[in-house]
N, C-alpha and C. Protein backbone atom coordinates (compact mmCIF):
# COMPACT_ATOMS: atom_id res chain seq x y z
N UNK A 1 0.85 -1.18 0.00
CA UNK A 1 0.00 0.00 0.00
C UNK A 1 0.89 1.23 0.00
N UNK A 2 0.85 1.95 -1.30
CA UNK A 2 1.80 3.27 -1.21
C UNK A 2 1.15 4.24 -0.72
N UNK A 3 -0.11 4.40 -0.69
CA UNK A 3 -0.74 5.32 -0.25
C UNK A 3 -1.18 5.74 1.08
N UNK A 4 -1.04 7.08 1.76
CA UNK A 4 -1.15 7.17 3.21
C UNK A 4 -2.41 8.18 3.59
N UNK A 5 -3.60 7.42 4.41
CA UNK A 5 -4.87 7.61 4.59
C UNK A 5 -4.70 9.03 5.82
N UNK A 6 -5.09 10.09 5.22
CA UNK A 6 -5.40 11.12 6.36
C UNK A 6 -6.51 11.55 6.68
N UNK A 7 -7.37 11.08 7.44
CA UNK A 7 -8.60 11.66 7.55
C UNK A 7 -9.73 11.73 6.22
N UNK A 8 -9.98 11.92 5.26
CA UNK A 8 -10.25 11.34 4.24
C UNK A 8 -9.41 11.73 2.90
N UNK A 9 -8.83 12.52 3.33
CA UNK A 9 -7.73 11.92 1.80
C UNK A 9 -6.88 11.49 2.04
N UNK A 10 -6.45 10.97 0.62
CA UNK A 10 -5.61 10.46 0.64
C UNK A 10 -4.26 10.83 -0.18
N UNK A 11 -3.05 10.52 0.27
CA UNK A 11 -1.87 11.46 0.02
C UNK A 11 -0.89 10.37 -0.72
N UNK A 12 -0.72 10.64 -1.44
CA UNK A 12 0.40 9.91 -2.55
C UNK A 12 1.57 10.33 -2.77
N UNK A 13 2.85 9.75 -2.40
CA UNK A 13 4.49 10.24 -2.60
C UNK A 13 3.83 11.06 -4.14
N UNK A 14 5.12 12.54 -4.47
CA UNK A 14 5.01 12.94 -5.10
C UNK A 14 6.63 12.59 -6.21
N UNK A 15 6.75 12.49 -7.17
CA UNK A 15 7.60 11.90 -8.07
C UNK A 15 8.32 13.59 -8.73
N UNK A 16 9.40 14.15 -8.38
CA UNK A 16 9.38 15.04 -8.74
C UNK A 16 10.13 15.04 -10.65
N UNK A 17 10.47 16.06 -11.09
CA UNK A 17 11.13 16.00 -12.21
C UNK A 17 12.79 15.98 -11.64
N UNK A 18 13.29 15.11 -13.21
CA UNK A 18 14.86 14.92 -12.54
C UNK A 18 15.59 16.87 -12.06
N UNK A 19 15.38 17.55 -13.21
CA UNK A 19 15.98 18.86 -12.81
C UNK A 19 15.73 19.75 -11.46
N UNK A 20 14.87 19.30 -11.33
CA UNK A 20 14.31 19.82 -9.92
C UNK A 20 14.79 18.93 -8.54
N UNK A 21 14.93 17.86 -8.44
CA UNK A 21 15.79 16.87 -7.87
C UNK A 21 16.97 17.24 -7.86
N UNK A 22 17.65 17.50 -8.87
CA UNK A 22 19.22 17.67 -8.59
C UNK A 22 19.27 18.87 -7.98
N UNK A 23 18.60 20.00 -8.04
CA UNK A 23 18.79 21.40 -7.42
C UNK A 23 18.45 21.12 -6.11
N UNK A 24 17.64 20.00 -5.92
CA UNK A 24 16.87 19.89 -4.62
C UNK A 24 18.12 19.82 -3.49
N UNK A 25 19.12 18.75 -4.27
CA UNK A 25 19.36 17.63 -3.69
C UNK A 25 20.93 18.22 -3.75
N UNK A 26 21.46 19.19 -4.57
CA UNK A 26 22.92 19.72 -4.76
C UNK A 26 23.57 19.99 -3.16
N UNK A 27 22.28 20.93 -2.17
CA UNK A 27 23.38 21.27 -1.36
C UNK A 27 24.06 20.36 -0.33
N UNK A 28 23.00 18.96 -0.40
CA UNK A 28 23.29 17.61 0.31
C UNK A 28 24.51 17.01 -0.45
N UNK A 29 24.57 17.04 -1.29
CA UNK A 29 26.01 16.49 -2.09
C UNK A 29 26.94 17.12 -1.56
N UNK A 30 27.09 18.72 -1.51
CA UNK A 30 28.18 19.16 -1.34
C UNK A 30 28.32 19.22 0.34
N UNK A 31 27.62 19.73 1.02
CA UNK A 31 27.71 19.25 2.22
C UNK A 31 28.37 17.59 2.72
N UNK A 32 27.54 17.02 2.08
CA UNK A 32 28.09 15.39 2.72
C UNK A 32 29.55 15.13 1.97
N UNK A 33 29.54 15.59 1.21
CA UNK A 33 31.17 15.36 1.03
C UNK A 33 32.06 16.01 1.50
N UNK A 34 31.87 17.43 2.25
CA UNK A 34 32.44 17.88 3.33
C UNK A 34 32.66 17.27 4.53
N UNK A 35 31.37 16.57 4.85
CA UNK A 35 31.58 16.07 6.22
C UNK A 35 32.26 14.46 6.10
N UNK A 36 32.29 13.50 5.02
CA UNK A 36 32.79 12.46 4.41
C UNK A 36 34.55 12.37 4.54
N UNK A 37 34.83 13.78 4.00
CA UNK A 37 36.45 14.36 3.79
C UNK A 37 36.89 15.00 4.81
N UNK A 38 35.87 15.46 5.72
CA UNK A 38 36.34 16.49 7.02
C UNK A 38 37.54 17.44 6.49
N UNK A 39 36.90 18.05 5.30
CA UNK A 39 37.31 19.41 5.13
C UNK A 39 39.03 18.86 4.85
N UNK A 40 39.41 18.15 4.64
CA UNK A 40 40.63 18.09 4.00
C UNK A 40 41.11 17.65 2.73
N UNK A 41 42.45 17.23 1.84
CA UNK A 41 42.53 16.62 0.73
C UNK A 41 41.95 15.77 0.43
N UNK A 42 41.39 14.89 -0.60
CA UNK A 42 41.31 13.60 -0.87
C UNK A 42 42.64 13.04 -1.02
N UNK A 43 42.96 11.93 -0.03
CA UNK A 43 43.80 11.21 0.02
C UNK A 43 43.73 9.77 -1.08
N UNK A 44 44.47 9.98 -1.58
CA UNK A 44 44.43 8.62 -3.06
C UNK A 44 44.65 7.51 -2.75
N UNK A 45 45.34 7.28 -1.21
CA UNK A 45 45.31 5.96 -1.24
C UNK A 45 44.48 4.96 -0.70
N UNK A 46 44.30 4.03 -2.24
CA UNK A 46 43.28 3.16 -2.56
C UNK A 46 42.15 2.86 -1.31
N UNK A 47 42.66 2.16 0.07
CA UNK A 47 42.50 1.52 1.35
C UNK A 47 41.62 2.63 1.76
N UNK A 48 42.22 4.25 1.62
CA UNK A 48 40.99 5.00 2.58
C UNK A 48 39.84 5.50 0.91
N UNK A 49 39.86 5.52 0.37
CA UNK A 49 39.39 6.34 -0.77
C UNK A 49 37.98 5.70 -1.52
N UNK A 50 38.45 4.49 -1.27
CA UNK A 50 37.54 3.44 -2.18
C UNK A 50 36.33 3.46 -1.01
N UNK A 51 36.30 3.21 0.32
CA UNK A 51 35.07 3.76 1.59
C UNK A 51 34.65 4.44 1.48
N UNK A 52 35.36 5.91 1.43
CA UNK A 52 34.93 7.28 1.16
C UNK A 52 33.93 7.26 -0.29
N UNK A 53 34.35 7.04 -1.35
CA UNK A 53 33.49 7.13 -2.18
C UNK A 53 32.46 5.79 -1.95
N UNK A 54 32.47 4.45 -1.61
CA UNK A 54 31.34 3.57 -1.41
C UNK A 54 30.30 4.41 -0.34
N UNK A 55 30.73 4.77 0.63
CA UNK A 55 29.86 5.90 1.50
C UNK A 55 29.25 6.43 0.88
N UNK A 56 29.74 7.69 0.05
CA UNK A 56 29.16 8.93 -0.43
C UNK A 56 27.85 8.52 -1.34
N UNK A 57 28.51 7.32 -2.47
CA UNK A 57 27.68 7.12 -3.40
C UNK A 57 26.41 6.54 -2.95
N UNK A 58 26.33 5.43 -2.18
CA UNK A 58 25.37 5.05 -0.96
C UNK A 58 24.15 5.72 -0.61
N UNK A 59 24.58 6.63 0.21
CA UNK A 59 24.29 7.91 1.20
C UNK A 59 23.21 8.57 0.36
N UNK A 60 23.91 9.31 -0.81
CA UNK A 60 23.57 10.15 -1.36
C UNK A 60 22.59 9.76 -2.77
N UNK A 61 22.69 8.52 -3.50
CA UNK A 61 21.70 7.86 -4.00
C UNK A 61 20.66 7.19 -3.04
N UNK A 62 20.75 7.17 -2.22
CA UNK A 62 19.46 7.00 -1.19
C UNK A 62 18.76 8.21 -1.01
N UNK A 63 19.74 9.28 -0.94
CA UNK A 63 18.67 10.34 -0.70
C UNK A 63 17.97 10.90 -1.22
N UNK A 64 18.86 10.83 -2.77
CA UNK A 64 18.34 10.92 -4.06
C UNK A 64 16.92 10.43 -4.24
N UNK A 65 17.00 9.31 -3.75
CA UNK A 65 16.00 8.40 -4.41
C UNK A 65 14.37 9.28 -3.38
N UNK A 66 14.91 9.08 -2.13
CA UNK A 66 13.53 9.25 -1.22
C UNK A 66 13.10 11.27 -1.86
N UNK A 67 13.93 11.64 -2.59
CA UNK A 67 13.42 13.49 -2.73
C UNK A 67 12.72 13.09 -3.91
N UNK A 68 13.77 12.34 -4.92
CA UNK A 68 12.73 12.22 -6.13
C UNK A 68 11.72 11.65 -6.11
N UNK A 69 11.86 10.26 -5.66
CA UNK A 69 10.29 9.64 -5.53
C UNK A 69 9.41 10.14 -4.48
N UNK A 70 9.80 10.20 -3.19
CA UNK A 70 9.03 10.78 -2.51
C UNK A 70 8.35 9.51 -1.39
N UNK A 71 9.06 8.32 -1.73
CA UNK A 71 8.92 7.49 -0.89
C UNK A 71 9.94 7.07 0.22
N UNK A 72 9.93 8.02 1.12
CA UNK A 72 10.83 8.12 2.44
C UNK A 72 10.87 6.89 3.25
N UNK A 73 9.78 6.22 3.82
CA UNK A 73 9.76 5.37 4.79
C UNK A 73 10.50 3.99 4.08
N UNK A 74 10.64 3.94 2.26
CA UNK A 74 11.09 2.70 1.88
C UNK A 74 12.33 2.57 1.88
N UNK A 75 13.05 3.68 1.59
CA UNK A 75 14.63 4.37 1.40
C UNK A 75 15.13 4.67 2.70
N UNK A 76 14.46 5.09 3.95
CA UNK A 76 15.68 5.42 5.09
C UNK A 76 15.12 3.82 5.74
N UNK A 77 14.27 3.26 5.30
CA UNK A 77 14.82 1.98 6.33
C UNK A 77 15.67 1.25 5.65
N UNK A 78 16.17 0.96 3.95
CA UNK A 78 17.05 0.64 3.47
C UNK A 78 18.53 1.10 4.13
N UNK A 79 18.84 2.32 4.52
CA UNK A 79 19.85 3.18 5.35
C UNK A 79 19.79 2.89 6.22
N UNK A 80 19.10 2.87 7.70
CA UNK A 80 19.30 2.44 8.62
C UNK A 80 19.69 0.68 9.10
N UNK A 81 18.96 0.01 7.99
CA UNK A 81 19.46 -1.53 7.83
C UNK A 81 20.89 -1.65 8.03
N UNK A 82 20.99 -1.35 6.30
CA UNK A 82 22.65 -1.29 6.10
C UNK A 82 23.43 -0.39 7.03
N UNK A 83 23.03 0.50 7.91
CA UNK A 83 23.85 1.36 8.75
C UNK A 83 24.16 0.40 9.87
N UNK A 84 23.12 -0.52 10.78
CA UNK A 84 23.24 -1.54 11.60
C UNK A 84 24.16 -2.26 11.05
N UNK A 85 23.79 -2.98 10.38
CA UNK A 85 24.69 -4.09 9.72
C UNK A 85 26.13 -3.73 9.38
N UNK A 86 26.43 -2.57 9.07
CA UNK A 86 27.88 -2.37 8.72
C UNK A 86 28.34 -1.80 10.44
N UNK A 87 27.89 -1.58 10.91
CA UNK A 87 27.83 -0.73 12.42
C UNK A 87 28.55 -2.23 12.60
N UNK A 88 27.64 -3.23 12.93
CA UNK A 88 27.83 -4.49 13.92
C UNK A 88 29.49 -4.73 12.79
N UNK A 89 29.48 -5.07 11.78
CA UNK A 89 30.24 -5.67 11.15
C UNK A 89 32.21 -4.72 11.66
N UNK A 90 31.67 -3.67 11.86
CA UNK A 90 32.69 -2.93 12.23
C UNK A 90 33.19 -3.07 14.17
N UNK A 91 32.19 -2.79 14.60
CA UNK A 91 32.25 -2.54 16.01
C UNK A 91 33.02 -3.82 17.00
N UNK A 92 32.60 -4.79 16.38
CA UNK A 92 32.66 -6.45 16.84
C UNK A 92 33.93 -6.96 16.83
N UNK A 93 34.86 -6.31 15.15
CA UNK A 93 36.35 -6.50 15.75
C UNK A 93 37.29 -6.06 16.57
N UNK A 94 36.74 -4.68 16.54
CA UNK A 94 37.43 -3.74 17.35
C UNK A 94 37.17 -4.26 18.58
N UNK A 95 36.06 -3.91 19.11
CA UNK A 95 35.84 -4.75 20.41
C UNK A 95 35.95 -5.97 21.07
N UNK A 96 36.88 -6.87 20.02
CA UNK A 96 37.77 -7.81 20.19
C UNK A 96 38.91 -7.33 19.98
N UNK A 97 39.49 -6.72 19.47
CA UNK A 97 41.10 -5.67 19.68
C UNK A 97 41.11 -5.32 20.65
N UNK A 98 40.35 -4.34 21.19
CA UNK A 98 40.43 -3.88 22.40
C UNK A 98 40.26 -4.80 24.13
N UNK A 99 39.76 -5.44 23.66
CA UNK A 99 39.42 -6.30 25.03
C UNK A 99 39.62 -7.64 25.11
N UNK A 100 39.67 -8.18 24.00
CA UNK A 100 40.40 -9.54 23.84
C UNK A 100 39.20 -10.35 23.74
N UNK A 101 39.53 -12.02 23.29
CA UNK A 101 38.52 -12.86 23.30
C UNK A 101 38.51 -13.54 24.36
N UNK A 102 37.50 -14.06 24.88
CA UNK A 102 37.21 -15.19 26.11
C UNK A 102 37.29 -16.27 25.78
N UNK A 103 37.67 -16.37 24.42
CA UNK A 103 37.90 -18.29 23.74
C UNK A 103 39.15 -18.57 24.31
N UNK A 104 39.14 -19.52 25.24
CA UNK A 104 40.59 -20.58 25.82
C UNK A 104 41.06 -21.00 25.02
């Protein structure tokens, strides 16, 4: 059901045009790649660079997607999924670096 019941109407994601999307959506690009780079060079090597851009592209075609289509609730739970999941996938070694394992 795409459609969301308010009292008696009813409200339908709005699908915008692509040109209007990208203007929408420009100052989130440039912003998030500020905060991605923390305001410094892009560093070329491969190991940090190739994250940085899998991030950005991610991030920012998700957001893409929920301004143009207009279907928010399908797109940030796609983001928050994958945000858990890479969260756990990250957190779990470290927190075996740091504290060690309990396997004898």
């Amino acid at each position: 059901m795409s459609n969301l019941e308010i009292g008696e109407k009813v409200v339908e994601p709005v699908a915008r045009k692509p040109w209007r999307t990208f203007l929408t959506v420009l100052p989130m690009l440039l912003f998030s790649w500020m905060m991605l780079s923390q305001g410094n060079a892009i560093d070329t090597e491969p190991l940090k660079l190739v994250p940085l851009l899998v991030a950005y592209i991610f991030v920012n075609t998700i957001f893409i997607l929920m301004v143009h289509t207009g279907k928010t609730d399908k797109y940030r739970s796609i983001l928050f999924v994958t945000y858990a999941v890479c969260f756990v996938m990250s957190f779990i070694p470290n927190l075996l670096e740091v504290r060690g394992s309990n396997v004898y």
